[in-house]
Protein backbone atom coordinates (compact mmCIF):
# COMPACT_ATOMS: atom_id res chain seq x y z
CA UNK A 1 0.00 0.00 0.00
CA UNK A 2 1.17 3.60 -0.72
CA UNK A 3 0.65 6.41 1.12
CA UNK A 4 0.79 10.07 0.47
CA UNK A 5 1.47 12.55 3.35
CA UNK A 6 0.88 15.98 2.61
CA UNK A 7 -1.86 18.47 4.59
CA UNK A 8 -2.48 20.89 1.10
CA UNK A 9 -1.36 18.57 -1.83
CA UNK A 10 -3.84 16.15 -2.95
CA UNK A 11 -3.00 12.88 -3.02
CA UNK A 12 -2.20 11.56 -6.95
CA UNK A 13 -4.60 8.73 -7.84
CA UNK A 14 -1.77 5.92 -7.86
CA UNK A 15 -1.38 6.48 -3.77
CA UNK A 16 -3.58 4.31 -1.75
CA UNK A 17 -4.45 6.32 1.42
CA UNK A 18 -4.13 10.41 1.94
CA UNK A 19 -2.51 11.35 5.74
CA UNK A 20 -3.16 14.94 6.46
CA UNK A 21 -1.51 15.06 9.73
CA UNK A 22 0.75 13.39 12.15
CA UNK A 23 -1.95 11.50 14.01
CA UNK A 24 -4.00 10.44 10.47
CA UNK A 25 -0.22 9.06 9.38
CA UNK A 26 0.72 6.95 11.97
CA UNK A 27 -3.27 5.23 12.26
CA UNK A 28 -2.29 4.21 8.64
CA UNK A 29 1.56 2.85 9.05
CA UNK A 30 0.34 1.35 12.48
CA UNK A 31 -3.08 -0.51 10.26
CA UNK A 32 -1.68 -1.14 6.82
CA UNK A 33 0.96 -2.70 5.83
CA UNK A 34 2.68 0.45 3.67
CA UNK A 35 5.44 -0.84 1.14
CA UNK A 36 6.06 3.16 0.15
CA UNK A 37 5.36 6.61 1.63
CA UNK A 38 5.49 9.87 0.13
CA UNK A 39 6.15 12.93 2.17
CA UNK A 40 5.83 16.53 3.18
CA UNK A 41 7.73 17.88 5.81
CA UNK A 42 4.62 20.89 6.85
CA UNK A 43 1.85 19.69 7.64
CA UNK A 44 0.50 22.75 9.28
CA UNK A 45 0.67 21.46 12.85
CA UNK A 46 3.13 21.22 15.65
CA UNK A 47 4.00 17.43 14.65
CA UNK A 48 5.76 17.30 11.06
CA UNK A 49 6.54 15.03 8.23
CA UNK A 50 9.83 14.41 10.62
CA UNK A 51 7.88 13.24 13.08
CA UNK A 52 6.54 10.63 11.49
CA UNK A 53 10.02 9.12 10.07
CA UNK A 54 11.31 9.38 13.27
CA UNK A 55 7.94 6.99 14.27
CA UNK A 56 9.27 5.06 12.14
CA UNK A 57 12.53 4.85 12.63
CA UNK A 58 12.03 4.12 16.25
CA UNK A 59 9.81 1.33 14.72
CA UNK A 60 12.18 -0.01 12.68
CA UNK A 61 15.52 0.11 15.37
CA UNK A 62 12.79 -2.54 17.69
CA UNK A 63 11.99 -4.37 14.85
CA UNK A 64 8.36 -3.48 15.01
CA UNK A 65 7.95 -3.20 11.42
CA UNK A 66 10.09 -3.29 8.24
CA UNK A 67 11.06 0.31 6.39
CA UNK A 68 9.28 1.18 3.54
CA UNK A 69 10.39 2.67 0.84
CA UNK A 70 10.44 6.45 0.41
CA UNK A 71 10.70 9.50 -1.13
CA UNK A 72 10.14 13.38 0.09
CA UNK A 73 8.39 15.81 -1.66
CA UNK A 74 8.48 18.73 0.75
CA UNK A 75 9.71 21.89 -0.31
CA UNK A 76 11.33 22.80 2.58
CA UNK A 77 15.04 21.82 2.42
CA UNK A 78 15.74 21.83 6.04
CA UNK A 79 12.60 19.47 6.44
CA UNK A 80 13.36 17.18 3.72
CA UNK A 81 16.70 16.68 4.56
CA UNK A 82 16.15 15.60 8.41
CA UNK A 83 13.54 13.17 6.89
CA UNK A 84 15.70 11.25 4.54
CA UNK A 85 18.15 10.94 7.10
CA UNK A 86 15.84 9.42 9.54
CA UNK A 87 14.22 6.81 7.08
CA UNK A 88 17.77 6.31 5.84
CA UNK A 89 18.95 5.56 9.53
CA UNK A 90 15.88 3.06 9.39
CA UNK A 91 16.91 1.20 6.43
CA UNK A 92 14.36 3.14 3.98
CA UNK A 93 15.65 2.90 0.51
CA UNK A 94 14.95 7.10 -0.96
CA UNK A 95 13.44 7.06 -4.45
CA UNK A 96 13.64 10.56 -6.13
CA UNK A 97 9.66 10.34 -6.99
CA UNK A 98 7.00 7.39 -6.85
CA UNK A 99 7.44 7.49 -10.78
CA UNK A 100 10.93 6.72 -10.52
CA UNK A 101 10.27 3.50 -7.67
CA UNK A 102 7.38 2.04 -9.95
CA UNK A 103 10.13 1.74 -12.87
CA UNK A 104 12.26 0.01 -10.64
CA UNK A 105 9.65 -1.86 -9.67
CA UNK A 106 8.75 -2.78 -12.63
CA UNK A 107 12.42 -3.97 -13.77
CA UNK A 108 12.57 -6.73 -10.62
C-alpha cells in the first residue's frame, strides 16, 4: 500500500491512502501494511513530516515493522533533509519520486 502525506497537496490517484496530519499518518503505518510513503515535511501542525520518520525509525531500530520505501516531496530543504536521514537511519531505501520507484519496480 502507498501512502501520500501531505496536509495541502492532494493525493495523486496511484497512492492508496491520503494522511493529512501526524496523528492520520501513523493510524495508517500502524493498520496497513505500507510498502512506500510519500512525504511533506509541513503539515500545518506542531507534529511534522519528521515526526513521522522518526515513528518510524524508532519502529524499525525494535523491529516493530520493516522500512518502507520512500521519497520526500516537501519543499522545505531543512525538512526534507532531516527526513531522509531518519528513514535512511531506518533502512528506507529514498526514491527521487514514486514514478521513478514504480520503474524500478517494474524492472525486478
Amino acid at each position: 500500500m502507498k501512502l501520500w502525506i501531505d496536509d495541502l497537496r492532494s493525493k495523486p490517484g496511484y497512492f492508496d491512502f491520503h494522511a493529512h496530519n501526524y496523528v492520520e499518518a501513523i493510524n495508517y503505518i500502524e493498520n496497513f501494511k505500507i510498502d512506500f510513503i510519500s512525504f511533506d515535511h509541513d503539515l500545518g501542525e506542531i507534529m511534522t513530516g519528521y515526526d513521522i520518520a522518526c515513528h518510524i525509525e524508532s519502529k524499525c531500530y525494535l523491529q516493530e515493522m520493516k522500512c518502507p520505501r520512500f521519497s520526500v516531496h516537501s519543499a522545505n530543504p531543512v525538512g526534507r533533509r532531516r527526513i531522509i536521514i531518519a528513514m535512511k537511519k531506518a533502512g528506507g531505501e529514498q526514491f527521487e519520486s514514486f514514478r521513478k520507484y514504480e520503474i524500478w519496480k517494474n524492472s525486478e
